[in-house]
PDB file of N, CA and C in Angstrom:
ATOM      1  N   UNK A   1     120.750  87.670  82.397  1.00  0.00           N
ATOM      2  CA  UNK A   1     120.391  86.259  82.451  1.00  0.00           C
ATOM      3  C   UNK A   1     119.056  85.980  81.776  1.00  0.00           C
ATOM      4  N   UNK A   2     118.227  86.758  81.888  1.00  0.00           N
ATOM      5  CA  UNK A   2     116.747  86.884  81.575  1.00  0.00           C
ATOM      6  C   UNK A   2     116.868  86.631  79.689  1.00  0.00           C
ATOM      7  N   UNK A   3     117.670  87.798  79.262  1.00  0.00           N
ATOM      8  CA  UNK A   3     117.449  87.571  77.988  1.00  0.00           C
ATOM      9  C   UNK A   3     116.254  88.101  77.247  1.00  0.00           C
ATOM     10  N   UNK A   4     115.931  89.045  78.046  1.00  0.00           N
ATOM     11  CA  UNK A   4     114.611  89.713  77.464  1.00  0.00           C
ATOM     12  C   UNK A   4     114.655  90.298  75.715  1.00  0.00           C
ATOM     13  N   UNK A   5     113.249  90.057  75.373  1.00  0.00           N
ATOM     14  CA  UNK A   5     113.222  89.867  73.907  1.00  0.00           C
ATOM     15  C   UNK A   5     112.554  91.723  73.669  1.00  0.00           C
ATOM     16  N   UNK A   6     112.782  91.752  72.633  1.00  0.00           N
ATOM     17  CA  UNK A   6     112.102  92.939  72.156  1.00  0.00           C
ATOM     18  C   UNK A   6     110.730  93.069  72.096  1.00  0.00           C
ATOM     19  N   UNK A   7     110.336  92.249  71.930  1.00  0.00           N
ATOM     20  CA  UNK A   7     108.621  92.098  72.143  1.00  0.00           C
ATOM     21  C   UNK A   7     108.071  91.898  73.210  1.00  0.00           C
ATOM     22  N   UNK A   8     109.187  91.319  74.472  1.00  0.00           N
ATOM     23  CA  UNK A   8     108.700  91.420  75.437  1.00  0.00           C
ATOM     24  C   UNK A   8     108.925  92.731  76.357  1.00  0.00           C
ATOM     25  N   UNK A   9     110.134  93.189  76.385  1.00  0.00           N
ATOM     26  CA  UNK A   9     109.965  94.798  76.404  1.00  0.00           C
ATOM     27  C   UNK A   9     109.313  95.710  76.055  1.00  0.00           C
ATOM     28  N   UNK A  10     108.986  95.525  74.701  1.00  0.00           N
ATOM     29  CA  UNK A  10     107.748  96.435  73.946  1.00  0.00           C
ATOM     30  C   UNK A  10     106.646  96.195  74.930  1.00  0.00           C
ATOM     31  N   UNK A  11     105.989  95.108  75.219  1.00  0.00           N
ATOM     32  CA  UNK A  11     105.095  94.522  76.041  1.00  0.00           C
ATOM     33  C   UNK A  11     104.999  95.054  77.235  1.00  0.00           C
ATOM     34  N   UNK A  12     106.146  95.450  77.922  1.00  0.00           N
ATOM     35  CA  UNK A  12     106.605  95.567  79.293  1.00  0.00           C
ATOM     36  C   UNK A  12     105.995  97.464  79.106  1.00  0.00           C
ATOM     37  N   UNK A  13     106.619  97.871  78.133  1.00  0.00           N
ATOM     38  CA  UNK A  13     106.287  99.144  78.025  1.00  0.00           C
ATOM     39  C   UNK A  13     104.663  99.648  77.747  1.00  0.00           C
ATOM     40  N   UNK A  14     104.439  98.756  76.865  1.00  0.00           N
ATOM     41  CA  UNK A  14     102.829  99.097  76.667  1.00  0.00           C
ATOM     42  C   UNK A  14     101.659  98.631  78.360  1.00  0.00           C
ATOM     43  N   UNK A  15     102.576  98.064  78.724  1.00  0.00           N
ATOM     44  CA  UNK A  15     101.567  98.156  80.007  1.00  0.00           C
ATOM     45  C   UNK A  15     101.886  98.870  81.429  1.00  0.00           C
ATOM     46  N   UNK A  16     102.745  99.769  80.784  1.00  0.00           N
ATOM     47  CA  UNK A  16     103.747 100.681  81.516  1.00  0.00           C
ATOM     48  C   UNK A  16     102.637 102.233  81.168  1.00  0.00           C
ATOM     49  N   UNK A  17     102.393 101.793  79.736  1.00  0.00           N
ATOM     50  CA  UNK A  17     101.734 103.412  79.474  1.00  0.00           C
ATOM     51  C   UNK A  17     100.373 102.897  80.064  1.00  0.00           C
ATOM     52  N   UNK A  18      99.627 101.911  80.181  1.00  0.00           N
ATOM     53  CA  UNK A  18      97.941 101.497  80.573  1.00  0.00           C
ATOM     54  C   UNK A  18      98.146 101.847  81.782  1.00  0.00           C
ATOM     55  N   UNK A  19      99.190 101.526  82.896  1.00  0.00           N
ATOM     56  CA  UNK A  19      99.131 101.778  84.417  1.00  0.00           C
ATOM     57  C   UNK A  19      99.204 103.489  84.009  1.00  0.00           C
ATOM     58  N   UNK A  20     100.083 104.006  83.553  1.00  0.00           N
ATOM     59  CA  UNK A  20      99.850 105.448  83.232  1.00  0.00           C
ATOM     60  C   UNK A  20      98.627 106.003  82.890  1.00  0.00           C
ATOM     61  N   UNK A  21      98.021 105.202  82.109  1.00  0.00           N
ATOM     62  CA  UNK A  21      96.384 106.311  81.460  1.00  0.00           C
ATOM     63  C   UNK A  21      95.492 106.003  82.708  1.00  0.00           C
ATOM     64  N   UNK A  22      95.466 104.698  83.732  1.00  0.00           N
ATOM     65  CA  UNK A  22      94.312 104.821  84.709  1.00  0.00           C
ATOM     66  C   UNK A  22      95.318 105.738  85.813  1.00  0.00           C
ATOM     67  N   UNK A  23      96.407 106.149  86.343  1.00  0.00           N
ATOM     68  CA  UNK A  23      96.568 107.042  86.975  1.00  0.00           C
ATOM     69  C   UNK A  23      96.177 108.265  86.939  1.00  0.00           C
ATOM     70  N   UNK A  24      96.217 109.052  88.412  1.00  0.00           N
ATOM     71  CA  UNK A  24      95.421 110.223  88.467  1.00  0.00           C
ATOM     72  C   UNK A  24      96.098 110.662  89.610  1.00  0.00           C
ATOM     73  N   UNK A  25      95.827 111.937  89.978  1.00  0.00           N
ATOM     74  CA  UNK A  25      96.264 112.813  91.442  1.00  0.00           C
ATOM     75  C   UNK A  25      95.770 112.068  92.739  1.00  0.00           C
ATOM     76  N   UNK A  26      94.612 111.230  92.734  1.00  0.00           N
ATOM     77  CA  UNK A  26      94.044 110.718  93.933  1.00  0.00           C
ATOM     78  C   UNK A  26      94.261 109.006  93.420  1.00  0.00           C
ATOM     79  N   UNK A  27      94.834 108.402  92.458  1.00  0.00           N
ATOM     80  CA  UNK A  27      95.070 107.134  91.979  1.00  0.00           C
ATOM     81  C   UNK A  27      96.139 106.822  91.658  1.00  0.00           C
ATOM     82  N   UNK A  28      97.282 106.203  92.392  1.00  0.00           N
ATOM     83  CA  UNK A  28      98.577 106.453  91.788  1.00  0.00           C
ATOM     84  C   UNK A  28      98.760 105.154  91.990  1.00  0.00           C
ATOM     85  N   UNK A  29      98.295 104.738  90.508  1.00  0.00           N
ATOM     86  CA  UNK A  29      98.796 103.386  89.968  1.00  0.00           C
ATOM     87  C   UNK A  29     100.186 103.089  90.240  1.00  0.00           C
ATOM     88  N   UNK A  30     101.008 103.778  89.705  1.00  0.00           N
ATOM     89  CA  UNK A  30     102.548 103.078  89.706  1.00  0.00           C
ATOM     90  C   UNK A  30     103.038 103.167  91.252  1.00  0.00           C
ATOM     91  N   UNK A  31     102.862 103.616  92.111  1.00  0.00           N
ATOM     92  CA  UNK A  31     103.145 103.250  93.539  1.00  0.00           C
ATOM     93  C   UNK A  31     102.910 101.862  93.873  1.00  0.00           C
ATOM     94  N   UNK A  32     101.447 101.482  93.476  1.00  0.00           N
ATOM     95  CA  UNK A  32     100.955 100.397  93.564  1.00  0.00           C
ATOM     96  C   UNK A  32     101.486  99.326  92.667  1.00  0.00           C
ATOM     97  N   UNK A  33     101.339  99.393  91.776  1.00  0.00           N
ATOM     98  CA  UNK A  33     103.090  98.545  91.111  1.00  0.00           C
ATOM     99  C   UNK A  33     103.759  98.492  91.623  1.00  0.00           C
ATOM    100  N   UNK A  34     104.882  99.312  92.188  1.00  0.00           N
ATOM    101  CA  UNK A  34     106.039  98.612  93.008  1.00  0.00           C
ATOM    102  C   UNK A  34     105.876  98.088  94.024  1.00  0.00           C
ATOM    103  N   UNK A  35     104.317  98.241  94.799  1.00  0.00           N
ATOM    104  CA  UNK A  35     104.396  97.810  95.920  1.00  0.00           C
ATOM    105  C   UNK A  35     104.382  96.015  95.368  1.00  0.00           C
ATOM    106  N   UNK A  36     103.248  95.980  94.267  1.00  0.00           N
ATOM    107  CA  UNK A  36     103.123  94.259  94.134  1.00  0.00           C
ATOM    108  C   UNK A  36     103.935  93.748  93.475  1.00  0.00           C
ATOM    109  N   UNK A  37     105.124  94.715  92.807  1.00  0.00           N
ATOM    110  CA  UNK A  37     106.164  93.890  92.266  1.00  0.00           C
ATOM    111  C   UNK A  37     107.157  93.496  93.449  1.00  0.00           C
ATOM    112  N   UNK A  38     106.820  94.005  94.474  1.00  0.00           N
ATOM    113  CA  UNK A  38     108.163  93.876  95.213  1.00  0.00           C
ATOM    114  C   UNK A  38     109.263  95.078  95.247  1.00  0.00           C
ATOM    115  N   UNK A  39     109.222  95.835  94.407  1.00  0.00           N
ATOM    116  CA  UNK A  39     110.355  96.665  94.486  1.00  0.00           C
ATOM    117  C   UNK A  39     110.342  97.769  95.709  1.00  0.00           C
ATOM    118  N   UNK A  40     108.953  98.351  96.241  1.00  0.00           N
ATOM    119  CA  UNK A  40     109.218  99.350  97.677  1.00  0.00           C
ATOM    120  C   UNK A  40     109.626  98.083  98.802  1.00  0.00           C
ATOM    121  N   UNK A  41     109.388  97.253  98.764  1.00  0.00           N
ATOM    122  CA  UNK A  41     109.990  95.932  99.776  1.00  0.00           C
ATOM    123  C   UNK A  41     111.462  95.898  99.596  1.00  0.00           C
ATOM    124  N   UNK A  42     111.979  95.922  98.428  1.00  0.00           N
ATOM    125  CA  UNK A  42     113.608  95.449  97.948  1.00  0.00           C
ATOM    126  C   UNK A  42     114.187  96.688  98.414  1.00  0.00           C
ATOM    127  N   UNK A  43     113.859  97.967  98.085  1.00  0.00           N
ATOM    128  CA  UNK A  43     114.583  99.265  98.770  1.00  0.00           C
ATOM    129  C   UNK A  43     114.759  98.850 100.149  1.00  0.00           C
ATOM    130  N   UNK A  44     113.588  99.395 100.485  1.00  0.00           N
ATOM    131  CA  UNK A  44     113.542  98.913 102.420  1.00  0.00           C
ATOM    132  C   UNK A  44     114.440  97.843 102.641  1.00  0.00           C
ATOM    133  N   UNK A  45     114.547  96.558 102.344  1.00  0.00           N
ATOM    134  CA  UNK A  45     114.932  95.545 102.910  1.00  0.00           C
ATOM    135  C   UNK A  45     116.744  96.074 102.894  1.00  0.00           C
ATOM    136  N   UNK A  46     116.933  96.664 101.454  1.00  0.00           N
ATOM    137  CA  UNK A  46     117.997  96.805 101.414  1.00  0.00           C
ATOM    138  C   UNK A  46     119.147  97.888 101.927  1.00  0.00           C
ATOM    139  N   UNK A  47     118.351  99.113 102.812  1.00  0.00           N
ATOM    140  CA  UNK A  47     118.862 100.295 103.292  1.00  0.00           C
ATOM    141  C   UNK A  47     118.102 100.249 104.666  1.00  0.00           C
ATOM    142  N   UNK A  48     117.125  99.740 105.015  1.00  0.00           N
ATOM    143  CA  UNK A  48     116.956  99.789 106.552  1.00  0.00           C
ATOM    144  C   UNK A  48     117.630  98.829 107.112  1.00  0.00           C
ATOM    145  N   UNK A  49     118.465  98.709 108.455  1.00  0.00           N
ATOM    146  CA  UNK A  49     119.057  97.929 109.366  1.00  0.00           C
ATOM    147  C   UNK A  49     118.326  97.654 110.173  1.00  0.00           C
ATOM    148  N   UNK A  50     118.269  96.450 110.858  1.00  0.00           N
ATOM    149  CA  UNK A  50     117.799  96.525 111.544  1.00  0.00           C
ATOM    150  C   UNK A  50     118.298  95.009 112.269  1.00  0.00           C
ATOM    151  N   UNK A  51     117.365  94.516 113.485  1.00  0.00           N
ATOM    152  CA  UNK A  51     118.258  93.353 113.925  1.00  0.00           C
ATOM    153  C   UNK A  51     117.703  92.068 113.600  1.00  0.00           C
ATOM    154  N   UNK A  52     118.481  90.903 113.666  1.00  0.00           N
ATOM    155  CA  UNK A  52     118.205  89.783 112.806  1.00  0.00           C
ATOM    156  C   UNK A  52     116.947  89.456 113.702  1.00  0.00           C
ATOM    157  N   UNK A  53     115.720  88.623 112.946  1.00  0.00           N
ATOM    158  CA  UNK A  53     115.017  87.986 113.148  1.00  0.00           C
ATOM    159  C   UNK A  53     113.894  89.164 113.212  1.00  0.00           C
ATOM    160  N   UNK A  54     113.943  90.198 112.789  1.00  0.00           N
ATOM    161  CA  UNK A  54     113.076  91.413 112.882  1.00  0.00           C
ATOM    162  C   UNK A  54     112.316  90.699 111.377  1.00  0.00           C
ATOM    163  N   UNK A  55     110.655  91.413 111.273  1.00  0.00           N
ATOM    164  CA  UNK A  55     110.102  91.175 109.956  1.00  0.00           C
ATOM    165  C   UNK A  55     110.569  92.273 109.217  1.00  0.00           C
ATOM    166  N   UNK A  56     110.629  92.164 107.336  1.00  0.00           N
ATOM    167  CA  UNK A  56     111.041  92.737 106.480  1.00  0.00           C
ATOM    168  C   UNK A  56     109.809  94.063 106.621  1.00  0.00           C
ATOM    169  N   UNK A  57     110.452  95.034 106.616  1.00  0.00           N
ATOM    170  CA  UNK A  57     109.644  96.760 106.605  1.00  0.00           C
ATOM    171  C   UNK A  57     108.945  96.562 105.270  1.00  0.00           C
ATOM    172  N   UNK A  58     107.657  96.922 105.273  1.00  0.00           N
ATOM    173  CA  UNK A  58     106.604  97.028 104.161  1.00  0.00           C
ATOM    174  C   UNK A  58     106.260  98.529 103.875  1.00  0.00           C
ATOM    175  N   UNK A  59     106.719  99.068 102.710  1.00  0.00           N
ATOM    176  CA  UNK A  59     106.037 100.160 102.499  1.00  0.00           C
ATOM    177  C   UNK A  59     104.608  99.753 101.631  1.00  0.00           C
ATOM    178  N   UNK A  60     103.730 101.641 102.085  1.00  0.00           N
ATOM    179  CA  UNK A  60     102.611 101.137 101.090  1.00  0.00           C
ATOM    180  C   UNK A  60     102.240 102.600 101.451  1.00  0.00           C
ATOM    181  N   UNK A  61     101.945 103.228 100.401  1.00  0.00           N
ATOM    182  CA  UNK A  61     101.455 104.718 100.267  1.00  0.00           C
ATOM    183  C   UNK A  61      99.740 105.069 100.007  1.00  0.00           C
ATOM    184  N   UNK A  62      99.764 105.684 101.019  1.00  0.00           N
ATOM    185  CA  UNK A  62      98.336 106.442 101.022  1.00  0.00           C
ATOM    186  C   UNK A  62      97.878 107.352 100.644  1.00  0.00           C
ATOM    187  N   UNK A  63      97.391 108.140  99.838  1.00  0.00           N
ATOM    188  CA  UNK A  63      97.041 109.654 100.116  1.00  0.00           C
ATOM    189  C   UNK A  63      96.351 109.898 101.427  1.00  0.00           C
ATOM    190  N   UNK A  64      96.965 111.392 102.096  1.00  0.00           N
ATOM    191  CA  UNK A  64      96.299 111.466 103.410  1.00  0.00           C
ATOM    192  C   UNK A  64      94.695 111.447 103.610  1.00  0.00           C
ATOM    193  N   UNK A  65      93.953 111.891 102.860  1.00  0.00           N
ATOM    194  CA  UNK A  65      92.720 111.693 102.695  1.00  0.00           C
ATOM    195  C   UNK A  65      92.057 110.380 102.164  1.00  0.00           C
ATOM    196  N   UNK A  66      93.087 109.309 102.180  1.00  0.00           N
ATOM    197  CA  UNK A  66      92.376 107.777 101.668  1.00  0.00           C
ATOM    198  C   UNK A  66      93.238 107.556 102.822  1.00  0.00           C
ATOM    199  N   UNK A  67      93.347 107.726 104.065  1.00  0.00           N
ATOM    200  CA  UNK A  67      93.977 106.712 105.415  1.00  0.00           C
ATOM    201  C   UNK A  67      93.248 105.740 105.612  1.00  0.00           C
ATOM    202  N   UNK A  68      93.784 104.769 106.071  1.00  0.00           N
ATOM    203  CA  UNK A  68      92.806 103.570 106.378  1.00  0.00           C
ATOM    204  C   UNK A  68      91.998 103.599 107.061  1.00  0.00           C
ATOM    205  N   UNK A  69      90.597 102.992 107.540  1.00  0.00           N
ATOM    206  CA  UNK A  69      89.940 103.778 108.814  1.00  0.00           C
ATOM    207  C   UNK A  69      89.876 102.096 109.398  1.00  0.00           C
ATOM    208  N   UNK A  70      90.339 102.476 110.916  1.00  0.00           N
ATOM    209  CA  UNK A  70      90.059 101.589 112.177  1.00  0.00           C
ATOM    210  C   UNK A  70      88.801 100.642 111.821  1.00  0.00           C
ATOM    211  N   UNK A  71      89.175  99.059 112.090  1.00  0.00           N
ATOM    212  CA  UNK A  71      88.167  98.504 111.952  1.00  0.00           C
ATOM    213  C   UNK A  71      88.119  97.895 113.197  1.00  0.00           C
ATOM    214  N   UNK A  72      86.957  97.264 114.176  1.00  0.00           N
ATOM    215  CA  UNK A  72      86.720  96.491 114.968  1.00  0.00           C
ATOM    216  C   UNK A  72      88.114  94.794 114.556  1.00  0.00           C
ATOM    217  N   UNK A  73      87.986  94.129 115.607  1.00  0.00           N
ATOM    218  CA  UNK A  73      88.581  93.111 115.665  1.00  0.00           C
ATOM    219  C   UNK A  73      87.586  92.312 114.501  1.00  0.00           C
ATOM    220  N   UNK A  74      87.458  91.029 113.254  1.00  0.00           N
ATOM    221  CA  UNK A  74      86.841  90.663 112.816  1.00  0.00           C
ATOM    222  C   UNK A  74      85.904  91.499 112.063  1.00  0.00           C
ATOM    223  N   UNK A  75      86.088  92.667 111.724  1.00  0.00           N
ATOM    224  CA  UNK A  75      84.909  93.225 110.660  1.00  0.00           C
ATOM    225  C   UNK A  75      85.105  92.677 109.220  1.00  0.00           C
ATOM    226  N   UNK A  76      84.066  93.322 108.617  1.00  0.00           N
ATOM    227  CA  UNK A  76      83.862  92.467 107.224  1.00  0.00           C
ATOM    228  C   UNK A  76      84.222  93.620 105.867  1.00  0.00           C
ATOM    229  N   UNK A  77      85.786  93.855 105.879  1.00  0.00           N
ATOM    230  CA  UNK A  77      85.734  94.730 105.079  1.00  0.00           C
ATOM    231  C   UNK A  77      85.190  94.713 103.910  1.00  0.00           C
ATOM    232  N   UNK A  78      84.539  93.720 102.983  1.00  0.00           N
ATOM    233  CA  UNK A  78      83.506  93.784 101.900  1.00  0.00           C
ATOM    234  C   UNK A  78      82.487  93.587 102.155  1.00  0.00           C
ATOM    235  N   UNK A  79      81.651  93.463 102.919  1.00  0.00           N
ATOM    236  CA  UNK A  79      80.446  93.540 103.518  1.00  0.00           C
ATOM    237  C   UNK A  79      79.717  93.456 102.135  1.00  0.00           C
ATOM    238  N   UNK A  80      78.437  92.644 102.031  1.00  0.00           N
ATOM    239  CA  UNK A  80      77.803  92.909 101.236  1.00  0.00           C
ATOM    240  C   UNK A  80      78.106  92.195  99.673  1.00  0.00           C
ATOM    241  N   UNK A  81      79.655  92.212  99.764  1.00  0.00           N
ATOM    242  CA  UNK A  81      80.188  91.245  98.303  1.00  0.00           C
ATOM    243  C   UNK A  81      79.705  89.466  98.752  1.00  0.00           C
ATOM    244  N   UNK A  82      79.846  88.951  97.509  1.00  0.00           N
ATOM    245  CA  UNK A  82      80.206  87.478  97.241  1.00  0.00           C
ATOM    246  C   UNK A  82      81.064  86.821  97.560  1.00  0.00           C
ATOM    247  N   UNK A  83      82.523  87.607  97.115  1.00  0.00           N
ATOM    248  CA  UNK A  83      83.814  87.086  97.178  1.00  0.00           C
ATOM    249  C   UNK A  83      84.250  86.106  98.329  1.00  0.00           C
ATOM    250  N   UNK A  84      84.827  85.517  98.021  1.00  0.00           N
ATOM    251  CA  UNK A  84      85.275  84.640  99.138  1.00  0.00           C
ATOM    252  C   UNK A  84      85.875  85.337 100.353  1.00  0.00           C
ATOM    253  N   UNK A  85      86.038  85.197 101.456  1.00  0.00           N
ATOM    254  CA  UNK A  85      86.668  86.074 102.813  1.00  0.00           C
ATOM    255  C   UNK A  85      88.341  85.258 103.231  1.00  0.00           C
ATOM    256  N   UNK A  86      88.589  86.176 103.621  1.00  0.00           N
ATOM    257  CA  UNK A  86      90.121  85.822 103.690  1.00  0.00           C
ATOM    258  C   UNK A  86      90.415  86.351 105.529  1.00  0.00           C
ATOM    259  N   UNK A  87      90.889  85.275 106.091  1.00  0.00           N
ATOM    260  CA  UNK A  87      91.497  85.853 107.498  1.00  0.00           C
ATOM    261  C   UNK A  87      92.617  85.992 107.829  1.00  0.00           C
ATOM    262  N   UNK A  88      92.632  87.170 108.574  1.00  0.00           N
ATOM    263  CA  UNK A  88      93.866  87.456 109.219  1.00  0.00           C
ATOM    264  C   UNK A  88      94.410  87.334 110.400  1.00  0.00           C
ATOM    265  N   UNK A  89      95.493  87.095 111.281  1.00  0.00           N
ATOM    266  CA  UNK A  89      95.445  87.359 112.328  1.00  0.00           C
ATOM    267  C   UNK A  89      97.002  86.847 113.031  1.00  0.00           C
ATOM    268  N   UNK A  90      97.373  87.794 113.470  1.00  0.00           N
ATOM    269  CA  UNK A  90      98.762  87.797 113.977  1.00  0.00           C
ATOM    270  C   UNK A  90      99.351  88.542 115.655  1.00  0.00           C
ATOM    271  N   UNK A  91     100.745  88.986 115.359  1.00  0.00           N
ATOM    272  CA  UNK A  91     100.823  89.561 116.653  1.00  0.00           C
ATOM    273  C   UNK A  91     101.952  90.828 116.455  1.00  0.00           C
ATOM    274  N   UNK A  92     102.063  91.535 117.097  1.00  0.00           N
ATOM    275  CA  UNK A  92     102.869  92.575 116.965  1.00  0.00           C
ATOM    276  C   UNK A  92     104.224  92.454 118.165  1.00  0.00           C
ATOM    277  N   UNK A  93     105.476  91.727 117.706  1.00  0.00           N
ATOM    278  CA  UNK A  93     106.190  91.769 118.695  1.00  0.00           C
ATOM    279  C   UNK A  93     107.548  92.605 118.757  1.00  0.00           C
ATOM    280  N   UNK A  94     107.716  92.613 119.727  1.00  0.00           N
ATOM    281  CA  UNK A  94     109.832  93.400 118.891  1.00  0.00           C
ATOM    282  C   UNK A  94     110.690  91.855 118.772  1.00  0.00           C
ATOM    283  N   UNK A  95     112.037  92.410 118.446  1.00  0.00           N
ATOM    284  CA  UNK A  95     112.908  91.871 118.457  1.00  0.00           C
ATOM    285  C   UNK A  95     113.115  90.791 118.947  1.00  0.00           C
ATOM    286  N   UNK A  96     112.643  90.702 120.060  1.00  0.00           N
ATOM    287  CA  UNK A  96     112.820  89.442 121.250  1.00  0.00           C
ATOM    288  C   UNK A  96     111.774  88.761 121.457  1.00  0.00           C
ATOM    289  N   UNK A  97     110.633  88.963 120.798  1.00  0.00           N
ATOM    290  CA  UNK A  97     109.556  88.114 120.508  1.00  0.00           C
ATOM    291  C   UNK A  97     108.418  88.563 121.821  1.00  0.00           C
ATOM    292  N   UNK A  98     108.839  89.772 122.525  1.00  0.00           N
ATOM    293  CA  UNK A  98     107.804  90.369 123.238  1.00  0.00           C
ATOM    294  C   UNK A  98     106.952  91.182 122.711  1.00  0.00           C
ATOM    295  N   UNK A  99     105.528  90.907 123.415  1.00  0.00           N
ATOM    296  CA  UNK A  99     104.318  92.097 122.444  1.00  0.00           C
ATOM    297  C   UNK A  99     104.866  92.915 122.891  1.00  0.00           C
ATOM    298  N   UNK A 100     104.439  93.847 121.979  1.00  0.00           N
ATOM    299  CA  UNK A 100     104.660  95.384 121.826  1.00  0.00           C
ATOM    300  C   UNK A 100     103.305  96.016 122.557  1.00  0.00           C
ATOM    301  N   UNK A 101     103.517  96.713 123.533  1.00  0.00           N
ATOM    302  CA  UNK A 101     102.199  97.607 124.577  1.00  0.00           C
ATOM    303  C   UNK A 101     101.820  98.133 123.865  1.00  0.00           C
ATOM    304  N   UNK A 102     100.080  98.045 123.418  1.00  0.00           N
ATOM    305  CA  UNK A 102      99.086  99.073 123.009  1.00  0.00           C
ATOM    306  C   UNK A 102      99.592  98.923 121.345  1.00  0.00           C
ATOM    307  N   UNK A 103     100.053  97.983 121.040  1.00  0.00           N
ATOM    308  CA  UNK A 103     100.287  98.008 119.212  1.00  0.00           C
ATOM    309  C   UNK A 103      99.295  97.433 118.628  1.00  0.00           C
ATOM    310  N   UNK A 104      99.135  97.968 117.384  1.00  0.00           N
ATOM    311  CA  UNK A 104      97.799  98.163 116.192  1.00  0.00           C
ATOM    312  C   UNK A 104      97.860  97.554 115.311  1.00  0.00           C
ATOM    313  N   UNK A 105      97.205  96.400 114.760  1.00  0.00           N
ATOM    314  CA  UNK A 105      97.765  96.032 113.166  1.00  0.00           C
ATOM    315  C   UNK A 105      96.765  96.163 112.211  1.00  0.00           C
TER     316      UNK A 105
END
């Protein structure tokens, strides 16, 4: 349907090899691509079951030595930047819209 052009493929590819040259053993660009294209979301959504009204499973890969580290409720993960701040804040429930005991987000 798309109709993709040759130049835009060419295109598609040349920034296929740039995510390639900044990858590394501890930087793995193309993980991170699929995560923001959507595509580790489209697997999951499409081979995990699960029951209606459940949220869509998010993958997102870490190296074990870059784990996330525990922040207080409200910390300032850029501390120190300019950037504008962004909030979060939600709830962790199951299926039936009950919290989940002792869950982490």
């Amino acid at each position: 349907d798309i109709k993709l052009t040759e130049a835009e493929w060419q295109r598609g590819i040349d920034y296929l090899g740039q995510v390639g040259e900044v990858s590394s053993s501890d930087r793995n660009e193309f993980a991170l691509l699929s995560h923001v294209l959507g595509l580790s979301t489209l697997v999951l959504a499409q081979h995990d079951k699960k029951p209606t009204g459940c949220t869509e499973a998010t993958a997102f890969h870490v190296l074990p030595e870059q784990a996330p580290l525990l922040h207080d409720l409200g910390a300032d993960l850029k501390a120190g930047s300019n950037d504008p701040k962004g909030y979060v804040h939600g709830s962790v429930l199951d299926a039936k819209g009950v919290p989940v005991p002792h869950a982490s987000m």
